[in-house]
Protein backbone atom coordinates (compact mmCIF):
# COMPACT_ATOMS: atom_id res chain seq x y z
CA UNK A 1 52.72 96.86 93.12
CA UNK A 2 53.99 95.84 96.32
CA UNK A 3 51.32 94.86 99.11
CA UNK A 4 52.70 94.83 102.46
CA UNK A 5 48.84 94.19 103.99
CA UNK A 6 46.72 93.08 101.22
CA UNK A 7 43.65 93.35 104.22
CA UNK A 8 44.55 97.07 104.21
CA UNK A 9 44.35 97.18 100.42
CA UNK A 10 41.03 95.31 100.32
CA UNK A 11 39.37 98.01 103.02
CA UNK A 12 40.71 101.17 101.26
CA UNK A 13 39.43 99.65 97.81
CA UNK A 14 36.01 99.22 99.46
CA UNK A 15 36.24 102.74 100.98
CA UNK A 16 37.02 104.24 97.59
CA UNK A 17 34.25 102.50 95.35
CA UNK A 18 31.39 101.78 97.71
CA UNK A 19 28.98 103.59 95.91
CA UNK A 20 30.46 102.24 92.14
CA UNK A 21 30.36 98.79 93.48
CA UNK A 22 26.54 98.86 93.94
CA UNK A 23 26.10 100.37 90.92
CA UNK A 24 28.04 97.93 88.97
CA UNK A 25 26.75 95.27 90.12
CA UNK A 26 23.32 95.84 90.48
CA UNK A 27 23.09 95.48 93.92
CA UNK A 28 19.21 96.63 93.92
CA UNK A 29 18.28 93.59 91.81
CA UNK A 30 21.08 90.60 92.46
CA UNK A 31 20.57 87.42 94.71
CA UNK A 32 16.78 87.81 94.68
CA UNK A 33 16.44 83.96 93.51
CA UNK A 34 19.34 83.12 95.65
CA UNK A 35 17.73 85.16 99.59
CA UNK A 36 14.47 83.34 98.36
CA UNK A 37 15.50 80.15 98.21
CA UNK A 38 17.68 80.46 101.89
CA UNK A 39 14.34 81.78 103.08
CA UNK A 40 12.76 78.76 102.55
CA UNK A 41 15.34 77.01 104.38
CA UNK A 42 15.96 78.99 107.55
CA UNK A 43 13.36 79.19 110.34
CA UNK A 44 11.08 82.26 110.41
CA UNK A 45 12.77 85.08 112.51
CA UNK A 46 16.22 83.18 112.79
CA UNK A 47 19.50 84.69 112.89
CA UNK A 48 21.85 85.54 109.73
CA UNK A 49 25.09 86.62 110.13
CA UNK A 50 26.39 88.10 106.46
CA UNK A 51 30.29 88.34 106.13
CA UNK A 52 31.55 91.07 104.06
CA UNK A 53 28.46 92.57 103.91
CA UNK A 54 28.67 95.65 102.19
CA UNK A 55 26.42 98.29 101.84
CA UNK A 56 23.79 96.09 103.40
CA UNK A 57 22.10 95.67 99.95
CA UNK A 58 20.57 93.46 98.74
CA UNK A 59 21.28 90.82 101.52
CA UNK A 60 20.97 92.27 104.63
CA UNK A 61 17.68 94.39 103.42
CA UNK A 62 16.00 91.56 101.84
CA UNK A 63 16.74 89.24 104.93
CA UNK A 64 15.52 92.18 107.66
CA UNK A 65 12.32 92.78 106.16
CA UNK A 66 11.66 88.96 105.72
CA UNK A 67 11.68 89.29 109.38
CA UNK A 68 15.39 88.03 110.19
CA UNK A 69 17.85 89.29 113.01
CA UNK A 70 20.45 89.94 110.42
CA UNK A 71 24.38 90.55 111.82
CA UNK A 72 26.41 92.27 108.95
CA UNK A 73 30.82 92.29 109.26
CA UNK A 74 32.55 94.24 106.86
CA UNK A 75 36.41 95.60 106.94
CA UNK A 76 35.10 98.67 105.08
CA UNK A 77 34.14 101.52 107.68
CA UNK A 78 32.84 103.42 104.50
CA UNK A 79 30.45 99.89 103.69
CA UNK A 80 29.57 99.88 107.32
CA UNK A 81 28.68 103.48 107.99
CA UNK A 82 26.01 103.13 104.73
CA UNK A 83 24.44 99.77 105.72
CA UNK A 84 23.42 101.50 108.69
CA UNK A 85 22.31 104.13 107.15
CA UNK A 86 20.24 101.79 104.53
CA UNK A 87 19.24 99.12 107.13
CA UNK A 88 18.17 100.32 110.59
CA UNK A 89 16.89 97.41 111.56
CA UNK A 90 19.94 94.58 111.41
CA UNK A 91 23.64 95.72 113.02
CA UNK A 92 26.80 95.90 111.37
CA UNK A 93 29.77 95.54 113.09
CA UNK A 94 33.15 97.21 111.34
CA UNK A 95 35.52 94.29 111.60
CA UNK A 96 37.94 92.03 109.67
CA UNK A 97 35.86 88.61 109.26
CA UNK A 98 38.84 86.43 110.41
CA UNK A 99 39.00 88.74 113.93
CA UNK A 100 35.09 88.13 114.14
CA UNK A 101 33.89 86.66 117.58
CA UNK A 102 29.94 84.99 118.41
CA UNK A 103 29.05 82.54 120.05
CA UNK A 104 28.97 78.88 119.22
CA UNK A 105 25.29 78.06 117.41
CA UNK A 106 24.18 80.98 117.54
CA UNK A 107 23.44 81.38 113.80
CA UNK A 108 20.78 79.85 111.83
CA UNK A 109 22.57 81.00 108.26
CA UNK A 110 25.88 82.74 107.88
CA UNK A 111 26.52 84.34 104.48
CA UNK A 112 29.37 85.70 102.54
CA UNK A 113 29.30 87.02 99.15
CA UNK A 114 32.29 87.90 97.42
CA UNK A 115 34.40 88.60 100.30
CA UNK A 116 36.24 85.19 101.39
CA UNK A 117 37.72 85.66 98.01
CA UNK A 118 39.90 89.04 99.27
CA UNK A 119 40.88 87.14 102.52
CA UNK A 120 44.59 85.41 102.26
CA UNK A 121 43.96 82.19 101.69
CA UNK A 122 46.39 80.55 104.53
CA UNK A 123 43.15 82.36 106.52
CA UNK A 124 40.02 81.13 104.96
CA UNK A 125 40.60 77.32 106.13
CA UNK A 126 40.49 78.64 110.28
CA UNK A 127 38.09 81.40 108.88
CA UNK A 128 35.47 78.18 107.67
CA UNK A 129 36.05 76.26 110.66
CA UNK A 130 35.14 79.00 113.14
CA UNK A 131 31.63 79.45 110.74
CA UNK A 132 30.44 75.99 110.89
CA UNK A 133 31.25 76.82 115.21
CA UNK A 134 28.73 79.51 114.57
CA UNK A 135 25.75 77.58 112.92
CA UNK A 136 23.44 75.85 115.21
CA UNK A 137 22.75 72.23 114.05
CA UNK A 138 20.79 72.40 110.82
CA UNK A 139 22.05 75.68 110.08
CA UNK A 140 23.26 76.77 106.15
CA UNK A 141 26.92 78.30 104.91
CA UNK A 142 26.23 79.92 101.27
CA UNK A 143 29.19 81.40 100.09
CA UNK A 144 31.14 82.48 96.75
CA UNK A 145 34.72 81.51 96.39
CA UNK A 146 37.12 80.99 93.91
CA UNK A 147 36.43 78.79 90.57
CA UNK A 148 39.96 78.99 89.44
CA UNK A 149 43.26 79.33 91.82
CA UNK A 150 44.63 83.33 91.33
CA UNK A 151 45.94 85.76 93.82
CA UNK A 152 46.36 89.70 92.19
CA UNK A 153 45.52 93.33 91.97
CA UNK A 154 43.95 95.82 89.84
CA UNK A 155 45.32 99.05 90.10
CA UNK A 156 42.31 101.42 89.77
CA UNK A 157 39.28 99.00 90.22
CA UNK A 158 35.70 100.10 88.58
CA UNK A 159 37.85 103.73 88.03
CA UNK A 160 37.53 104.04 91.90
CA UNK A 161 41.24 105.65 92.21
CA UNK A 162 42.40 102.48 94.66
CA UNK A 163 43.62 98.53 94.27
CA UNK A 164 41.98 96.22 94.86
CA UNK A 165 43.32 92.43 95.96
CA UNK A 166 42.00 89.13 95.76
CA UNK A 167 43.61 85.92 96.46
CA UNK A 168 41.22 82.41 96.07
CA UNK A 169 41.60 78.35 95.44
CA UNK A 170 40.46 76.72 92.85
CA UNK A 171 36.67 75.35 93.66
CA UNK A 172 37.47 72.05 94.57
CA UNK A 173 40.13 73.33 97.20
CA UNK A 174 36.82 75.15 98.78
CA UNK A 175 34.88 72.49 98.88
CA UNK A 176 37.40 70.53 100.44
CA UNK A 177 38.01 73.48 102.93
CA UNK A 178 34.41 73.60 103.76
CA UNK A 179 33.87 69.68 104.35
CA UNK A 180 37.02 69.56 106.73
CA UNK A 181 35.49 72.17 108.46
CA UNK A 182 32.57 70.40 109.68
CA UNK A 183 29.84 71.22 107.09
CA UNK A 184 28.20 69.02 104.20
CA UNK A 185 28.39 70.62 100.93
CA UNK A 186 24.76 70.20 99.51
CA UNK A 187 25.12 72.55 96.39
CA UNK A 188 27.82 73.98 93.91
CA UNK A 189 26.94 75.96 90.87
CA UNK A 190 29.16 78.13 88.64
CA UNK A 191 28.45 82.15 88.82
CA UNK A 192 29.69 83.63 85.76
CA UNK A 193 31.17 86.60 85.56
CA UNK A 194 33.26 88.34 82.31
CA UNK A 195 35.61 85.86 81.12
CA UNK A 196 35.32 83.71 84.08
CA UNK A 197 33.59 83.38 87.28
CA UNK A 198 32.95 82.15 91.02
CA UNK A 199 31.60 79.01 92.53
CA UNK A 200 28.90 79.06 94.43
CA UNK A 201 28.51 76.70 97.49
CA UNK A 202 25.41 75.73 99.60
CA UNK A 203 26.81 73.52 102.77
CA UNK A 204 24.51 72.41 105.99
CA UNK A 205 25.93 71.83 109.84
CA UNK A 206 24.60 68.53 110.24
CA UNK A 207 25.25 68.03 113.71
């Protein structure tokens, strides 16, 4: 298959399976431990800002009715239009995450799950840079990326009738991304997933 604009390929995949993807991946039920623990970290009634936020479940439900003022960016207008339909209470903006513009500190937690892993990857090191601008001092980055280095397709993903495209580093590339941008890395875990599986970062803006 030849991608011309894997972003485009990434948005229409996310159109097509919106519904499939919560289903597969148990979107009612996943990150529970995860929100909890972030909750514990963040100050009561702070601001979250959740890149590639889907459907707006779990993250941006869970984090609303702990009492946060939850942003949510997705390129999916499909994944958009839902999250507001699922969580009144935060707003979604319809965007690519590397056009996204806030204001410097202005977030006490910025999220991203699963997403920075379908952004090219010459785009994730400005991408990390401009979310440690976002987080006020003290502030927390949690994020999956890559574990292992690939960039490809699958033709009909979850049976959804479009591609889909990813393209990530290895995990110690994204580590390395995310403490040149600014940030400490506090936490990495493995998330395993089929045969393989992501890495899971916790990094804090120090200063």
């Amino acid at each position: 298959m030849d991608i011309e604009d894997p972003k485009d390929v990434v948005r229409r995949g996310y159109d097509a399976v919106s519904v499939r993807y919560d289903e597969a991946y148990g979107a009612e039920t996943k990150y529970r431990a995860l929100l909890a623990d972030l909750c514990r970290r963040i100050p009561a009634g702070g601001r979250v800002l959740d890149l590639g936020c889907g459907s707006g479940v779990p993250v941006a439900r869970t984090l609303a009715a702990a009492g946060y003022r939850v942003t949510g960016v997705d390129i999916s207008e499909v994944q958009i239009r839902r999250a507001r339909e699922r969580v009144p209470q935060a707003e979604f903006v319809h965007a690519d995450a590397t056009a996204a513009t806030f204001e410097a500190a202005s977030f006490d937690a910025v999220v991203s799950f699963f997403a920075l892993i379908h952004i090219p990857l010459a785009e994730q090191p400005p991408l990390l840079r401009r979310i440690a601008g976002w987080l006020r001092p003290g502030g927390w980055f949690v994020a999956t990326t890559g574990h292992g280095a690939w960039t490809g397709t699958e033709e009909n993903w979850l049976g959804g009738g479009a591609p889909m495209w990813w393209s990530h580093a290895d995990a110690a590339t994204n580590r390395e991304w995310i403490e040149r941008a600014g940030l400490v890395v506090e936490r990495e875990e493995f998330v395993p997933e089929g045969d393989g599986g992501h890495a899971l970062f916790w990094a804090c803006r120090r200063s």
